[in-house]
Protein backbone atom coordinates (compact mmCIF):
# COMPACT_ATOMS: atom_id res chain seq x y z
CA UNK A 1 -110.52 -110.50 133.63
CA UNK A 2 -113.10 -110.05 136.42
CA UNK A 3 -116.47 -108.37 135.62
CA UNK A 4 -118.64 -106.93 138.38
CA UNK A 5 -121.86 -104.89 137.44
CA UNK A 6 -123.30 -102.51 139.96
CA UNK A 7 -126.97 -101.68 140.01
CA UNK A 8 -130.14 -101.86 141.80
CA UNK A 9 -133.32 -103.53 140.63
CA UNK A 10 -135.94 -100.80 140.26
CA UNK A 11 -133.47 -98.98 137.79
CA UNK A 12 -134.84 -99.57 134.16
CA UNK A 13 -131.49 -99.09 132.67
CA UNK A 14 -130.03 -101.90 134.80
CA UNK A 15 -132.63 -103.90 134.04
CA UNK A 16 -131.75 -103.50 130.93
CA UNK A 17 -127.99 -105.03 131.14
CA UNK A 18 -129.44 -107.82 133.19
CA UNK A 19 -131.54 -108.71 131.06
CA UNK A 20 -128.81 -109.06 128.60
CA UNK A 21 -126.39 -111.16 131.55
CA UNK A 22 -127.89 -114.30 130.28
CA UNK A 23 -126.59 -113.65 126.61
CA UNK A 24 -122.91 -113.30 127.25
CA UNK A 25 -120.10 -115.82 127.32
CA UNK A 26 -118.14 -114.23 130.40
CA UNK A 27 -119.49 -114.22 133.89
CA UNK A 28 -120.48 -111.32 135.47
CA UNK A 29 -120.52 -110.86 139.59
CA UNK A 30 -123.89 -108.56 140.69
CA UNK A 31 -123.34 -106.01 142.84
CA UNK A 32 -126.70 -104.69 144.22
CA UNK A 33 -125.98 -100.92 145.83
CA UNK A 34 -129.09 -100.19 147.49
CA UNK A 35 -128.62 -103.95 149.20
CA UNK A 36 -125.66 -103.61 149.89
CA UNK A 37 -124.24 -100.06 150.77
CA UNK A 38 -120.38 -101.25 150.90
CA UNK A 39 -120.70 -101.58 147.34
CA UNK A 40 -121.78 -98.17 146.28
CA UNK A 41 -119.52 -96.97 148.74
CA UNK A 42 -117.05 -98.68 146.75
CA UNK A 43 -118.36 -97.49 143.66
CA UNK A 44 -118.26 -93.49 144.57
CA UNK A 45 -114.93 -93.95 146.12
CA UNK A 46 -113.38 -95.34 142.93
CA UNK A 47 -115.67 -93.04 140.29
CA UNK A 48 -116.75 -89.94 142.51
CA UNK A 49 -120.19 -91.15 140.50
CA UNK A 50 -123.12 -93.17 142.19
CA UNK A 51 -125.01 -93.56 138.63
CA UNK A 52 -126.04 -97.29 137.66
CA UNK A 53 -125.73 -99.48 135.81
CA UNK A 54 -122.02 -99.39 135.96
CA UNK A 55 -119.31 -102.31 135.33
CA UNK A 56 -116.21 -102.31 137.09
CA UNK A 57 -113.88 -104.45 134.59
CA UNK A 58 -110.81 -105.99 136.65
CA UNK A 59 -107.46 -106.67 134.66
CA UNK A 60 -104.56 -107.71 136.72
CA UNK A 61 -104.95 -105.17 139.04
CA UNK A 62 -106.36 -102.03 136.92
CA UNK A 63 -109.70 -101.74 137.27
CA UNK A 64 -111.76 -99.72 134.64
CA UNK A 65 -115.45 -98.54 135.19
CA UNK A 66 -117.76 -98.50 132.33
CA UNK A 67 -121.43 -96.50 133.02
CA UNK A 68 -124.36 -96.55 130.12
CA UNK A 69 -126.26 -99.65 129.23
CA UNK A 70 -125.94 -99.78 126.13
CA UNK A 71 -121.96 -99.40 126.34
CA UNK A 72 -122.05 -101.98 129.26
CA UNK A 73 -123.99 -104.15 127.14
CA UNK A 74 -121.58 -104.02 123.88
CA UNK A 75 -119.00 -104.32 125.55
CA UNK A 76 -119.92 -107.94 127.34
CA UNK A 77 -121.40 -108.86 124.04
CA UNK A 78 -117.52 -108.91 122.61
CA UNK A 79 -115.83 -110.56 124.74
């Protein structure tokens, strides 16, 4: 599985998942969208959403998208 997490820095709630980054066992690619408009571009075009923070979650293929924080941050805590 492949783990991308799309934010921007001034957001509180994604400073809230990154601050939790450090804590997991699975690596997790950054995606900033106000750095980098290709990736909110990608974002919207998969989700029809531009809200952050939001984790794409890549499984052979399938690719699931996971908004709220504290979701986001469960989630990478289990795996």
């Amino acid at each position: 599985m492949k783990y991308a997490l799309y934010y921007y820095d001034a957001c509180p709630f994604c400073q809230r998942v990154l601050r939790a980054l450090p804590g997991v066992k699975v690596e997790v690619e950054k995606r900033n969208v106000l750095t980098n408009q290709e990736f909110r571009k990608q974002q919207y075009a998969a989700t029809g959403r531009t809200t952050v923070p939001c984790l794409l979650i890549s499984d052979n293929g399938k690719d699931t998208w996971m908004f709220e924080s504290a979701d986001i941050i469960r989630f990478l805590q289990s795996r």
